[in-house]
N, C-alpha and C. Protein backbone atom coordinates (compact mmCIF):
# COMPACT_ATOMS: atom_id res chain seq x y z
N UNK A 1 17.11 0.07 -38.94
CA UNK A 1 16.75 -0.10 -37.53
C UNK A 1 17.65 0.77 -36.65
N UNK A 2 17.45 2.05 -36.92
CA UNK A 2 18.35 2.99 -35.95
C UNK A 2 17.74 3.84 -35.00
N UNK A 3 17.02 3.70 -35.13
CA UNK A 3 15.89 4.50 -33.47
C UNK A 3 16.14 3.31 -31.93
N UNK A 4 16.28 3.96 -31.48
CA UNK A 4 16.19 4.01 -30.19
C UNK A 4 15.11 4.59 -28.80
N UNK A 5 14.76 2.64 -28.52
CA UNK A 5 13.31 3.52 -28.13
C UNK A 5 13.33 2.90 -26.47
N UNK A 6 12.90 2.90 -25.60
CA UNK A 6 12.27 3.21 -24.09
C UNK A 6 11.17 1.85 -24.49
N UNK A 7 11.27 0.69 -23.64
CA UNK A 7 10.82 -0.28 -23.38
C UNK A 7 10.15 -0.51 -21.92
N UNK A 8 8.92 -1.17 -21.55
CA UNK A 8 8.91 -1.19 -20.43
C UNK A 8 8.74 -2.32 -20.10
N UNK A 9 8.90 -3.52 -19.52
CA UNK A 9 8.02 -4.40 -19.37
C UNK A 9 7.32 -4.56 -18.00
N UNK A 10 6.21 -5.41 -17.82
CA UNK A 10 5.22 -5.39 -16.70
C UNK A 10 4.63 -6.44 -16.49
N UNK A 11 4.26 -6.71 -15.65
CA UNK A 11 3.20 -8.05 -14.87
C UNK A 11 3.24 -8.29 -13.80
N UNK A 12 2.84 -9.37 -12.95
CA UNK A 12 2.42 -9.72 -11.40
C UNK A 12 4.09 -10.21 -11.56
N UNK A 13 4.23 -10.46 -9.92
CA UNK A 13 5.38 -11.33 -9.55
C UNK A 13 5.58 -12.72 -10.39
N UNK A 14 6.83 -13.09 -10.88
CA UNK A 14 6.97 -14.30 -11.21
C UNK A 14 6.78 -14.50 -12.83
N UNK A 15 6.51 -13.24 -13.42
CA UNK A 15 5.81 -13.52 -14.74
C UNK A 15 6.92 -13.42 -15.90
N UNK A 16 8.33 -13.62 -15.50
CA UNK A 16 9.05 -14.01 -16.20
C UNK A 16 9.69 -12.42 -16.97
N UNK A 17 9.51 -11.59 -16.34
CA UNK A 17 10.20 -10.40 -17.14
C UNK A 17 11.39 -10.05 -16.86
N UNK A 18 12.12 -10.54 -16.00
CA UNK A 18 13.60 -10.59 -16.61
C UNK A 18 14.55 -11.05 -17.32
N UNK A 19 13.71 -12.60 -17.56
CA UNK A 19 14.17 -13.48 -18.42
C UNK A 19 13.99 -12.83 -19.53
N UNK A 20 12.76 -12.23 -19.61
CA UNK A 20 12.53 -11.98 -21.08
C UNK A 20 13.23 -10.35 -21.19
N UNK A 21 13.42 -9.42 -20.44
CA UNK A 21 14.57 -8.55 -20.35
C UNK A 21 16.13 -8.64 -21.12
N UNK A 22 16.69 -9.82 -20.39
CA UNK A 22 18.01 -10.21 -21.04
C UNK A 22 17.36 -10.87 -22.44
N UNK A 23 16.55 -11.41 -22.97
CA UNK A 23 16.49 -12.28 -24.49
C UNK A 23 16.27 -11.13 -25.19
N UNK A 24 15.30 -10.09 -25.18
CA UNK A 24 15.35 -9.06 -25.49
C UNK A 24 16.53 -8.03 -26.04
N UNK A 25 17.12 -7.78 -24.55
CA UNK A 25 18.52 -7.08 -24.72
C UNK A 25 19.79 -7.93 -25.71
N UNK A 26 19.43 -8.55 -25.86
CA UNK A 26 20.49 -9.49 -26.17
C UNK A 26 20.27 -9.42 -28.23
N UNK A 27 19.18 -9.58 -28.31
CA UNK A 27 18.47 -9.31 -29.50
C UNK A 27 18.42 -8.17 -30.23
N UNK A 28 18.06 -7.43 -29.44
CA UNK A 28 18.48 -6.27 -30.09
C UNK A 28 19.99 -5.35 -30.20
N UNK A 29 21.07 -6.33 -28.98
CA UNK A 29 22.43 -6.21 -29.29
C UNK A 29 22.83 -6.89 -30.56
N UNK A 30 22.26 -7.75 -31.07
CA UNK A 30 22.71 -8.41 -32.47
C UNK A 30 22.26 -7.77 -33.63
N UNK A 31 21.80 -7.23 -33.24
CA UNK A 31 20.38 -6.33 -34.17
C UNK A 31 21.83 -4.85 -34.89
N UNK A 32 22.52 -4.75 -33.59
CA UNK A 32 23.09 -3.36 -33.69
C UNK A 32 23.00 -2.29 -32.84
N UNK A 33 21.97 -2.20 -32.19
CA UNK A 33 21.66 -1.62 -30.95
C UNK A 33 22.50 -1.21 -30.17
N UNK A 34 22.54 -0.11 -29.04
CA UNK A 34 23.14 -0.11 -28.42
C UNK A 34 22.19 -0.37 -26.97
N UNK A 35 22.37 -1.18 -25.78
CA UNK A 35 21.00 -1.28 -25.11
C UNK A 35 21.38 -1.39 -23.62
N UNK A 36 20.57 -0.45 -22.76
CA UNK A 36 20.79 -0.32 -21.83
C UNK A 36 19.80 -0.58 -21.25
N UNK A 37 19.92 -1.85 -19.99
CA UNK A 37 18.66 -2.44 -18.90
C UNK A 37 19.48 -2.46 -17.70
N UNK A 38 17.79 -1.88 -17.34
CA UNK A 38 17.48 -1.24 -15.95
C UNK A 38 16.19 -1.81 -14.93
N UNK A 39 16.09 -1.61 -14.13
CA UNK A 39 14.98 -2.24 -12.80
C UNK A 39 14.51 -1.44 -11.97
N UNK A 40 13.14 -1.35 -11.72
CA UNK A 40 12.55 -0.75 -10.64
C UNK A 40 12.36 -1.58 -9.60
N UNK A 41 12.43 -1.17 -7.77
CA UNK A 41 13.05 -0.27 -7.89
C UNK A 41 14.67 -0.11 -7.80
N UNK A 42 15.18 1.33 -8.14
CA UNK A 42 16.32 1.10 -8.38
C UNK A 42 17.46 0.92 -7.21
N UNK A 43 18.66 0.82 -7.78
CA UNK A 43 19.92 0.38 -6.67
C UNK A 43 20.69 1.91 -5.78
N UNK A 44 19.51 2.75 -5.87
CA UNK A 44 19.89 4.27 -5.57
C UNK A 44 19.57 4.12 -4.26
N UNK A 45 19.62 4.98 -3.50
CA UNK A 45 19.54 4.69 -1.95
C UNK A 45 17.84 4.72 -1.76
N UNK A 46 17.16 5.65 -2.77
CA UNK A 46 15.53 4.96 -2.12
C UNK A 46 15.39 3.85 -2.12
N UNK A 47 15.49 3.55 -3.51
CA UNK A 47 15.35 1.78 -3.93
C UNK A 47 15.87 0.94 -2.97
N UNK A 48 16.56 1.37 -2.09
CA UNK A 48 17.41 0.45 -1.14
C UNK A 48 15.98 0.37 0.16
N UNK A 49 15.74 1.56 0.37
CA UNK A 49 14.65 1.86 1.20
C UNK A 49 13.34 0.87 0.88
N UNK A 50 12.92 0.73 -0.68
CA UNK A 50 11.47 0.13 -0.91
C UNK A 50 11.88 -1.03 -0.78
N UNK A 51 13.32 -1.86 -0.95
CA UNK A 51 13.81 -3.04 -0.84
C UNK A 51 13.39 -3.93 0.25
N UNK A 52 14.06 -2.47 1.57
CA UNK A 52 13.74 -3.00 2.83
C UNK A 52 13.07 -3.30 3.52
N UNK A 53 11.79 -2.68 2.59
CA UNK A 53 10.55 -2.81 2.82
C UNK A 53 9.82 -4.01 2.44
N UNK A 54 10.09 -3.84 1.44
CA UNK A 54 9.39 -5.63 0.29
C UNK A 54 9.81 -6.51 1.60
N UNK A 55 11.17 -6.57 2.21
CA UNK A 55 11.94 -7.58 2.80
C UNK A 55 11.34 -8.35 4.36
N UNK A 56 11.12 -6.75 4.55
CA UNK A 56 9.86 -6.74 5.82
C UNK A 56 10.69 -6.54 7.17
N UNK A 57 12.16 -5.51 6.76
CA UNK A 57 13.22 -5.25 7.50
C UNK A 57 12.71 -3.81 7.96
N UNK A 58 11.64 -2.98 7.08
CA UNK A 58 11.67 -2.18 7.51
C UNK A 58 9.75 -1.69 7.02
N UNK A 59 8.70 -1.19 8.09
CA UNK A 59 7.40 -1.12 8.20
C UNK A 59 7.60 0.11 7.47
N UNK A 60 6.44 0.20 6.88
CA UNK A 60 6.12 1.27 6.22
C UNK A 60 4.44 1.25 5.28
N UNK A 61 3.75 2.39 5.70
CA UNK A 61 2.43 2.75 5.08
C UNK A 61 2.38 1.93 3.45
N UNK A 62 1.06 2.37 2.81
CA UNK A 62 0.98 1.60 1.61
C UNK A 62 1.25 3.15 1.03
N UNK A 63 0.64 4.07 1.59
CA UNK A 63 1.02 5.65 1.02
C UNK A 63 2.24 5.74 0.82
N UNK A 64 3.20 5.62 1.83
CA UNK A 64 4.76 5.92 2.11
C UNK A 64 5.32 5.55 0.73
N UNK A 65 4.61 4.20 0.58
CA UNK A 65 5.49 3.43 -0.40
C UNK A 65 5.56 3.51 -1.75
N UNK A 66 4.24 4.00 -2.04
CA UNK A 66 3.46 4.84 -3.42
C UNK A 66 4.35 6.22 -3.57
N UNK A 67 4.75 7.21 -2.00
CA UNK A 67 5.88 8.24 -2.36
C UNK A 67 7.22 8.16 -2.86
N UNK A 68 7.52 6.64 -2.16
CA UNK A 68 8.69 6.18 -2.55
C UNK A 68 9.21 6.29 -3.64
N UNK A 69 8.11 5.30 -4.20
CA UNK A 69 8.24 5.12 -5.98
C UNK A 69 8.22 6.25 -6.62
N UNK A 70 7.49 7.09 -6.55
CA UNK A 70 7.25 8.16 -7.48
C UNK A 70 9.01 9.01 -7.04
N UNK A 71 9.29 8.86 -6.18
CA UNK A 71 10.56 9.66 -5.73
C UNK A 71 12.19 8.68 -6.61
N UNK A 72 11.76 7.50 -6.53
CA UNK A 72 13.03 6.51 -6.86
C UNK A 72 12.48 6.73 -8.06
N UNK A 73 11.15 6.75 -9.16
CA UNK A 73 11.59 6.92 -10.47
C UNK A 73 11.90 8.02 -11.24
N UNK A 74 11.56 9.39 -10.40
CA UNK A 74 12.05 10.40 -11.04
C UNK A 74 13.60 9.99 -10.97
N UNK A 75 13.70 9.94 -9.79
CA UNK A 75 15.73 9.71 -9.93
C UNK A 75 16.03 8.93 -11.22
N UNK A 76 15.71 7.76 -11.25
CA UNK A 76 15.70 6.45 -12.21
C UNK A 76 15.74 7.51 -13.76
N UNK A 77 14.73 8.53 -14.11
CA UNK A 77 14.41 8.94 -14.77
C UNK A 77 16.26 10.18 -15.21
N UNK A 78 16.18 11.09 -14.00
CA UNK A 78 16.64 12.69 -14.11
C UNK A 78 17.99 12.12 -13.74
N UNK A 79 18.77 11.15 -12.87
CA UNK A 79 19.95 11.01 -12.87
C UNK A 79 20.74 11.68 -13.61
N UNK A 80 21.85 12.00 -12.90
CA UNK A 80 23.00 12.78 -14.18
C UNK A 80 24.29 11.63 -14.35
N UNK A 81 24.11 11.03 -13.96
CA UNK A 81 25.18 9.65 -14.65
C UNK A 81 24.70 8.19 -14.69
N UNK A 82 23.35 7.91 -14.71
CA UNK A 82 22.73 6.75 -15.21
C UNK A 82 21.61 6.75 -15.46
N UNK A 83 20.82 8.03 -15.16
CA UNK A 83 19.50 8.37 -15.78
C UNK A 83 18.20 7.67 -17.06
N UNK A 84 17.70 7.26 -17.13
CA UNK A 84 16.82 6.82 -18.09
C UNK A 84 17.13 8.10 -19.66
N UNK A 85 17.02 9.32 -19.09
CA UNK A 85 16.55 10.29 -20.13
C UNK A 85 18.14 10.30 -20.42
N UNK A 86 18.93 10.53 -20.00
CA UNK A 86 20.65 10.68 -20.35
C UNK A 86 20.74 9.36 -21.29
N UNK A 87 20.27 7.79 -20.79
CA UNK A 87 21.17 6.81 -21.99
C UNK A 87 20.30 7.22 -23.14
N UNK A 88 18.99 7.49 -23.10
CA UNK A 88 18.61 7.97 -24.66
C UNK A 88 19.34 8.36 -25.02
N UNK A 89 19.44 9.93 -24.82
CA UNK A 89 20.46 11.13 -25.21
C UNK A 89 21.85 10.51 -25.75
N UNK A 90 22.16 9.86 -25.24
CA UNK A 90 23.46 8.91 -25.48
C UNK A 90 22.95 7.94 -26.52
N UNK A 91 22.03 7.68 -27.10
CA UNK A 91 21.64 6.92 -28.39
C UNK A 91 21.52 5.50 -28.16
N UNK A 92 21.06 4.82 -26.68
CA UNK A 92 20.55 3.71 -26.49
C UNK A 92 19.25 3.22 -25.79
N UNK A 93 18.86 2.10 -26.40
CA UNK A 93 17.67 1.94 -26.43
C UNK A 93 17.82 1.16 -24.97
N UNK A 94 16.70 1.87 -24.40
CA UNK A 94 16.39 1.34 -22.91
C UNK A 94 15.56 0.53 -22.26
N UNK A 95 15.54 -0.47 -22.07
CA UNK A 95 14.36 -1.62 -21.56
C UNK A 95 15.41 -1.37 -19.73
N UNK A 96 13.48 -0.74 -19.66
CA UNK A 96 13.16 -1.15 -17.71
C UNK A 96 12.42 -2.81 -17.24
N UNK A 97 12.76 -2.92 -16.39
CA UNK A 97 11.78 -4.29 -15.73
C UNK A 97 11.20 -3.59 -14.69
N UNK A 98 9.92 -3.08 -14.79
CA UNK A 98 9.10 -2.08 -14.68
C UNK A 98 8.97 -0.94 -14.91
N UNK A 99 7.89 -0.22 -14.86
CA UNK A 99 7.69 1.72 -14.91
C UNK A 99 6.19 1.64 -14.32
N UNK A 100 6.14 3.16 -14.33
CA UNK A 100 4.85 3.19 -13.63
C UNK A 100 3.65 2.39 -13.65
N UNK A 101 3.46 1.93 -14.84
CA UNK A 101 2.20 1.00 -14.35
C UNK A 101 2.03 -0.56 -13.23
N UNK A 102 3.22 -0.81 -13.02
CA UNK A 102 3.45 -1.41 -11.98
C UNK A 102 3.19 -0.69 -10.37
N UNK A 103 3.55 0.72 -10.16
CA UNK A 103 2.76 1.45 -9.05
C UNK A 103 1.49 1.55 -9.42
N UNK A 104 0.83 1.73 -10.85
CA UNK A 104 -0.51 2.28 -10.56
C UNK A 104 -0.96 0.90 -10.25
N UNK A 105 -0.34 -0.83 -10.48
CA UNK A 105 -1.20 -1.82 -10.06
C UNK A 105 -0.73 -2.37 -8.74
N UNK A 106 0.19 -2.06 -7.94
CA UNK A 106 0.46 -2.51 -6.97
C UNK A 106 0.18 -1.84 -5.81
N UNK A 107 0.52 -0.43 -5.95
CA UNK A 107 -0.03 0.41 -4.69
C UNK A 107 -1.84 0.82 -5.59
N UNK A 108 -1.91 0.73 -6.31
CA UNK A 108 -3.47 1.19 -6.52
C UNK A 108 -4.12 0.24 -6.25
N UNK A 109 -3.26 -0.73 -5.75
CA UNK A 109 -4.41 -2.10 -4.86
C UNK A 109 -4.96 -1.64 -3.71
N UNK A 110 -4.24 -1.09 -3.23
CA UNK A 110 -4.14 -0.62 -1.82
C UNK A 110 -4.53 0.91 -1.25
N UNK A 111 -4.77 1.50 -2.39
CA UNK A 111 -5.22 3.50 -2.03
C UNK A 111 -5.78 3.36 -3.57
N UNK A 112 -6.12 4.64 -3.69
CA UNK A 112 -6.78 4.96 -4.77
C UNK A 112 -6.05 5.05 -5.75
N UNK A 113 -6.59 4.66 -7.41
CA UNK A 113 -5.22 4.14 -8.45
C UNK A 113 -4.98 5.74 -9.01
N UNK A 114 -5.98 6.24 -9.15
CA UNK A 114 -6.25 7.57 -9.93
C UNK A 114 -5.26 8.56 -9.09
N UNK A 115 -5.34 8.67 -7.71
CA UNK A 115 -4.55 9.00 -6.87
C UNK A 115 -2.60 8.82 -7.22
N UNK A 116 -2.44 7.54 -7.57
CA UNK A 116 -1.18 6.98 -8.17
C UNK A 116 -0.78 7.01 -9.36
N UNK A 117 -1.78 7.11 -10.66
CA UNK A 117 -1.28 7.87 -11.28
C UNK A 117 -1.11 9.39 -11.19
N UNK A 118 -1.61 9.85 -10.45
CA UNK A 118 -1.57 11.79 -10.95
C UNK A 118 -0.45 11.45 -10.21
N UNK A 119 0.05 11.24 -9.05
CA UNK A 119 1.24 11.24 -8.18
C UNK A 119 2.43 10.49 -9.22
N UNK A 120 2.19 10.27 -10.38
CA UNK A 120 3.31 9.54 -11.51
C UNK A 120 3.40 10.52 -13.07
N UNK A 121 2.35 11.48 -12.53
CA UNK A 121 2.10 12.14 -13.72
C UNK A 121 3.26 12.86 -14.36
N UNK A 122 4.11 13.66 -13.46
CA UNK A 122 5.69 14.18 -13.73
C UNK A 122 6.29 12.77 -14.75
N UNK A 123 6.93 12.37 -13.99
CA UNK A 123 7.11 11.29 -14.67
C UNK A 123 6.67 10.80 -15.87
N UNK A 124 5.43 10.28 -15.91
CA UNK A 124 4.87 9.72 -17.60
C UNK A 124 4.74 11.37 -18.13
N UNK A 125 4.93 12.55 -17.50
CA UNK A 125 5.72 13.81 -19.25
C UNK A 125 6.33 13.32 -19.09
N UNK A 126 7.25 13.03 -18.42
CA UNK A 126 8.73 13.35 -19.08
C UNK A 126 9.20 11.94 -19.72
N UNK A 127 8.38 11.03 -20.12
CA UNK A 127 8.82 9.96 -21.00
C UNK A 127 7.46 8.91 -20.54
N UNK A 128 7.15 8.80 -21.92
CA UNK A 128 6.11 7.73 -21.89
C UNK A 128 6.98 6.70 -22.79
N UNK A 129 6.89 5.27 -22.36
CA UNK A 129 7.29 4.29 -23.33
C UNK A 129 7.24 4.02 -24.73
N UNK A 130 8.11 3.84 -25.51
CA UNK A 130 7.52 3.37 -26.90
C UNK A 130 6.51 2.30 -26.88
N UNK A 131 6.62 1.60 -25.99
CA UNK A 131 6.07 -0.20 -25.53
C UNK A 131 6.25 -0.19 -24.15
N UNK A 132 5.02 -0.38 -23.59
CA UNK A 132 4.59 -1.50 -22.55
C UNK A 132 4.71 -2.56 -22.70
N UNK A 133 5.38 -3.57 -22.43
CA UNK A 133 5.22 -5.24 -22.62
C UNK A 133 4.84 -5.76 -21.20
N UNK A 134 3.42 -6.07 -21.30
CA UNK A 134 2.76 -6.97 -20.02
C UNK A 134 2.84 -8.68 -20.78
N UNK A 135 3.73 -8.75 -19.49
CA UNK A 135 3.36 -10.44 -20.01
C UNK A 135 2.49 -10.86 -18.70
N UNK A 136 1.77 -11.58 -19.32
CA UNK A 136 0.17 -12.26 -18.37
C UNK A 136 0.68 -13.24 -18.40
N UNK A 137 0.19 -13.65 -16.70
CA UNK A 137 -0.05 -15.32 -16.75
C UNK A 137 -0.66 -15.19 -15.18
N UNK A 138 -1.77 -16.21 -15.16
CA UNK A 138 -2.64 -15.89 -13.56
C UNK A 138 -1.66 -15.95 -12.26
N UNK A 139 -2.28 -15.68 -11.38
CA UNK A 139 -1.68 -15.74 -10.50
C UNK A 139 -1.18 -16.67 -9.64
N UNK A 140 -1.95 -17.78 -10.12
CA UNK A 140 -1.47 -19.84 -9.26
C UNK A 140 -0.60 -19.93 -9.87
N UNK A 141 0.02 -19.53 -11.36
CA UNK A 141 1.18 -19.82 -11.64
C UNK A 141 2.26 -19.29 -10.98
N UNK A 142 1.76 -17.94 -10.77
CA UNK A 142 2.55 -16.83 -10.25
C UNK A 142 3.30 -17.39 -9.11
N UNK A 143 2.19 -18.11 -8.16
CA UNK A 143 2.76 -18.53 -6.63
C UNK A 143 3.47 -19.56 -6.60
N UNK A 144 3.28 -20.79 -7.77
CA UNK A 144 3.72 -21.67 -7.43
C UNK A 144 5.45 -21.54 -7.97
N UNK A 145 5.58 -20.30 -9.17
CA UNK A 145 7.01 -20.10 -9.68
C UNK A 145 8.00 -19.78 -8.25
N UNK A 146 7.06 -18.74 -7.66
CA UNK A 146 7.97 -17.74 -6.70
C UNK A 146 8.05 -18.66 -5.60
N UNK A 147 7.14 -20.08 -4.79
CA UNK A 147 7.54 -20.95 -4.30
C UNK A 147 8.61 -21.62 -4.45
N UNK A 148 9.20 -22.00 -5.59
CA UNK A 148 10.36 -22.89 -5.71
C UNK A 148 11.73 -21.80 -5.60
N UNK A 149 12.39 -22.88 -4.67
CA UNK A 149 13.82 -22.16 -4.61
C UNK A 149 13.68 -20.71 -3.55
N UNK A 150 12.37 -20.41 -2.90
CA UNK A 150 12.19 -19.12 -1.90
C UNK A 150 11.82 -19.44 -1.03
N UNK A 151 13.34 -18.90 0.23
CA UNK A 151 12.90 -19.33 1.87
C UNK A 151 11.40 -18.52 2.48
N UNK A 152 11.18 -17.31 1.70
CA UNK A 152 10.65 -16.14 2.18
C UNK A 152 10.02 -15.75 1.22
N UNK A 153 8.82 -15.07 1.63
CA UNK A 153 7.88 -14.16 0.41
C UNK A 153 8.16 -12.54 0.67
N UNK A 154 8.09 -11.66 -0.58
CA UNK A 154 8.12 -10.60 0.42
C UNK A 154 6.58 -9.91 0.28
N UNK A 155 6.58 -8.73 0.67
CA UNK A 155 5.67 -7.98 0.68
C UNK A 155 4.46 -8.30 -0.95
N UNK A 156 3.60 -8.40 -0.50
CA UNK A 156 2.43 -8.55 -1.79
C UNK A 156 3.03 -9.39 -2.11
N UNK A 157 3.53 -10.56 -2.36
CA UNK A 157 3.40 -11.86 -2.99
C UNK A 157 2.21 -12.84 -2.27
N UNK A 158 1.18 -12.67 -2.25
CA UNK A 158 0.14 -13.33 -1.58
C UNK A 158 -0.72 -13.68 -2.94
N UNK A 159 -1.44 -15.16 -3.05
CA UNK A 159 -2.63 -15.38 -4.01
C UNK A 159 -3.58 -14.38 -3.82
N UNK A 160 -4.22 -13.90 -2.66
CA UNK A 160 -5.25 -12.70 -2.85
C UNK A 160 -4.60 -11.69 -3.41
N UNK A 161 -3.26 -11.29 -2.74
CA UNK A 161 -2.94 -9.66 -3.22
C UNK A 161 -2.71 -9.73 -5.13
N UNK A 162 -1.77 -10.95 -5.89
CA UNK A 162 -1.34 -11.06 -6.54
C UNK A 162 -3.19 -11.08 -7.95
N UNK A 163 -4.04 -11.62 -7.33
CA UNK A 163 -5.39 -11.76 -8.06
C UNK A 163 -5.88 -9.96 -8.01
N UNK A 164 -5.67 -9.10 -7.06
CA UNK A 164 -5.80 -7.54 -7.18
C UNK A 164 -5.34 -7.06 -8.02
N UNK A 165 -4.04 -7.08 -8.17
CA UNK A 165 -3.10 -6.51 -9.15
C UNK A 165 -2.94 -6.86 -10.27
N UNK A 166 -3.10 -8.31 -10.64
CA UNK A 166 -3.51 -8.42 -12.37
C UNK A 166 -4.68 -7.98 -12.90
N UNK A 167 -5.63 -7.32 -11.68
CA UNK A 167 -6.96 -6.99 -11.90
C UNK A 167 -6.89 -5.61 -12.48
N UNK A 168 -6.18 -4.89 -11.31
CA UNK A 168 -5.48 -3.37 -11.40
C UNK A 168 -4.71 -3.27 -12.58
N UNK A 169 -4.25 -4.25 -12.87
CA UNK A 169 -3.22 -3.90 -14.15
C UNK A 169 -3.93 -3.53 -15.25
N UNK A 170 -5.07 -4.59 -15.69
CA UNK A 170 -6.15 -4.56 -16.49
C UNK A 170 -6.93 -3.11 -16.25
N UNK A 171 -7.16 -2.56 -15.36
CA UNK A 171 -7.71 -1.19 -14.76
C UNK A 171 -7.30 0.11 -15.34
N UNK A 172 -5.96 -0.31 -15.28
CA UNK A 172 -4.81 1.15 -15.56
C UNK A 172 -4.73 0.91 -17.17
N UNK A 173 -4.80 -0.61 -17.60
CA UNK A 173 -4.53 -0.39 -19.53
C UNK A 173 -5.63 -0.18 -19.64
N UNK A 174 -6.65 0.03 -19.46
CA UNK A 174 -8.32 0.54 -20.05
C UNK A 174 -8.26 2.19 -19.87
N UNK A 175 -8.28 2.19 -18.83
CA UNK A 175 -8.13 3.58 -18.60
C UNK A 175 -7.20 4.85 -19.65
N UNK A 176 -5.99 4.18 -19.68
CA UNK A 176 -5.13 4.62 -20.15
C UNK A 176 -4.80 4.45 -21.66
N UNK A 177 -6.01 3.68 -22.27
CA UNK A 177 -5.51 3.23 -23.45
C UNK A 177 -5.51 3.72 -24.77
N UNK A 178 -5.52 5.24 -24.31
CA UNK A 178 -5.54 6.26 -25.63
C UNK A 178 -4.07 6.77 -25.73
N UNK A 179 -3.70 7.19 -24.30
CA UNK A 179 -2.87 7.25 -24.26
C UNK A 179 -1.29 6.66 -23.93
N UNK A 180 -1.45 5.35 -24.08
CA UNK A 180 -0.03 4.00 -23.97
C UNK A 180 -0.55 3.13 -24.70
N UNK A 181 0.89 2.63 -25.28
CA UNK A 181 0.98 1.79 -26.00
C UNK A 181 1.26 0.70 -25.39
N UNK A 182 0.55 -0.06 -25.37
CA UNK A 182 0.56 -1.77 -24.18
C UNK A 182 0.76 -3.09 -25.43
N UNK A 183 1.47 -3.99 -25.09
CA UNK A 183 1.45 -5.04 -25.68
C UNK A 183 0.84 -6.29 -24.80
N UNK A 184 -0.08 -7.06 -24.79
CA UNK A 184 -0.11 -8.21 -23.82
C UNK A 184 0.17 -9.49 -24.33
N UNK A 185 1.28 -9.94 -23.92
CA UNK A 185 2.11 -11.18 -24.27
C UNK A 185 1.37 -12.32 -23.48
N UNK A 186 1.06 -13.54 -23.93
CA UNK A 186 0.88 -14.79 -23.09
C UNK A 186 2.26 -15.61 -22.33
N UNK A 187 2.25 -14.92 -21.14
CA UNK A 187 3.15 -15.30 -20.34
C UNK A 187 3.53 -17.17 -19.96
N UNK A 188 2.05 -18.05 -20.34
CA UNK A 188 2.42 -19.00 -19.83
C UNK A 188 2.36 -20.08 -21.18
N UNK A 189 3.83 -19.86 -21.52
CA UNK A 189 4.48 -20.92 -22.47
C UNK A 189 5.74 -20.61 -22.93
N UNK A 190 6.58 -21.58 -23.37
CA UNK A 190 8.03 -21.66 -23.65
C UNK A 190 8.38 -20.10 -23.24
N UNK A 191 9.88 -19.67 -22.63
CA UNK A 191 10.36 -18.56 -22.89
C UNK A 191 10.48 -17.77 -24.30
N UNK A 192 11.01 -19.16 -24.96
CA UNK A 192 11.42 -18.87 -26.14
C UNK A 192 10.35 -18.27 -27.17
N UNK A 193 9.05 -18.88 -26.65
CA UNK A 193 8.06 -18.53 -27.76
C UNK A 193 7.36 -17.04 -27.86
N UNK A 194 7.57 -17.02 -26.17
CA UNK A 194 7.59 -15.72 -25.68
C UNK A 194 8.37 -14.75 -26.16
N UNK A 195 9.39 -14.60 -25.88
CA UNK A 195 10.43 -13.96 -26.57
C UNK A 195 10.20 -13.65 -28.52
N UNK A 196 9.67 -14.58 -29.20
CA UNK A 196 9.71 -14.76 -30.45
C UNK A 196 8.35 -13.24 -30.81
N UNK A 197 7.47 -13.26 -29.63
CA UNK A 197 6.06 -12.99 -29.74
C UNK A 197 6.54 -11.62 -29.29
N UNK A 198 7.59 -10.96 -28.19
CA UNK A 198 7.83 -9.91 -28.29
C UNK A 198 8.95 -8.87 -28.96
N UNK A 199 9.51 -9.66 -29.71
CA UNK A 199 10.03 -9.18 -30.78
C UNK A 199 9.88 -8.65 -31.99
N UNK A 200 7.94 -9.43 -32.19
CA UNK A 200 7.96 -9.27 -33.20
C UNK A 200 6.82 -7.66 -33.17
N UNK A 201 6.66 -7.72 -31.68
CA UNK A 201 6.29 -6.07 -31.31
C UNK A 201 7.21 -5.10 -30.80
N UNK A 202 8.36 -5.34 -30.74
CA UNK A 202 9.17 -4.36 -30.80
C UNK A 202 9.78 -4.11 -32.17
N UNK A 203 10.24 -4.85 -33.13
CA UNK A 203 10.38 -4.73 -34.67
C UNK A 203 9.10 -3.68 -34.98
N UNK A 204 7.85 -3.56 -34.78
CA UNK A 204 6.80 -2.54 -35.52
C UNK A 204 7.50 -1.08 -35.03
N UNK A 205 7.79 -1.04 -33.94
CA UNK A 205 8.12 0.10 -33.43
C UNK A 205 9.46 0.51 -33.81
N UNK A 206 10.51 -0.27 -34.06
CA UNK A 206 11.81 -0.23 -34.41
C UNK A 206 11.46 0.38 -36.71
């Protein structure tokens, strides 16, 4: 088990992919691994920008925000001291909590998706995932997770918007499904079982 591979995971708000991020990382640190996790968007000064936005501190187009991304993940990507393509190079395996198919389902709710991918196209050259990991689970679950414990919603956490984008998500893996490798996990049960279920699709690839 010595390859080192580019992880992505994906889904609506609430669907548990950070949890399953750290069980992951953690797993494949026992494994031997060396493993480096990361988040879109990032803690670089755009990412600070789309933040402010989600937050609703700062207005901005649905276009603007689609440039954003494509601008914060090349960085995410080309960085010269925390880069996506550099920790490869450095011989560790990288799990994001997102990549592009999260723009093609969140802003392709909102403008045209085909539009959002070609505007991601740089990007997916210069590294397509070993694994997509979408974990599913509808969207009433979705609202009622991100309800507890939240004074505030931000941007697109709405039951209509959140029913678009698992729609869109489904949109972009059809489309795309010659070319990505997607896993779809059943998001709504135990973490643990979860976790058990994506391991045992990252082991094929490992």
């Amino acid at each position: 088990m010595a390859k080192n591979l580019f992880i992505a995971f994906e889904g609506i708000d609430g669907s548990g992919k950070s949890t399953q991020v750290k069980l992951l990382t953690e797993k494949l640190k026992n494994a031997g691994h060396k493993v480096y996790s990361t988040f879109e968007p990032t803690e670089s000064p755009i990412g600070s920008i789309i933040r402010n936005i989600f937050n609703h501190r700062i207005e901005a187009d649905h276009r603007t925000i689609a440039g954003l991304f494509v601008a914060d993940r090349l960085d995410h990507l080309l960085n010269k001291t925390n880069g996506i393509l550099k920790k490869l190079e450095e011989g560790y395996t990288v799990i994001s909590d997102r990549y592009y198919f999260s723009s093609y389902a969140y802003q392709g709710t909102h403008m045209d998706m085909k539009w959002v991918i070609e505007a991601n196209s740089l990007s997916a050259d210069l590294l397509r995932p070993d694994l997509n990991i979408y974990i599913d689970i509808s969207p009433e679950i979705s609202m009622k997770r991100l309800n507890k414990g939240r004074s505030s919603m931000e941007l697109y956490e709405t039951l209509e918007n959140l029913n678009m984008v698992k729609a869109k998500f489904t949109e972009a893996f059809e489309l795309l499904k010659f070319k990505e490798k997607v896993s779809i996990i059943d998001g709504d049960r135990l973490p643990e079982r979860i976790a058990s279920d994506i391991w045992n699709e990252v082991s094929k690839s490992l």
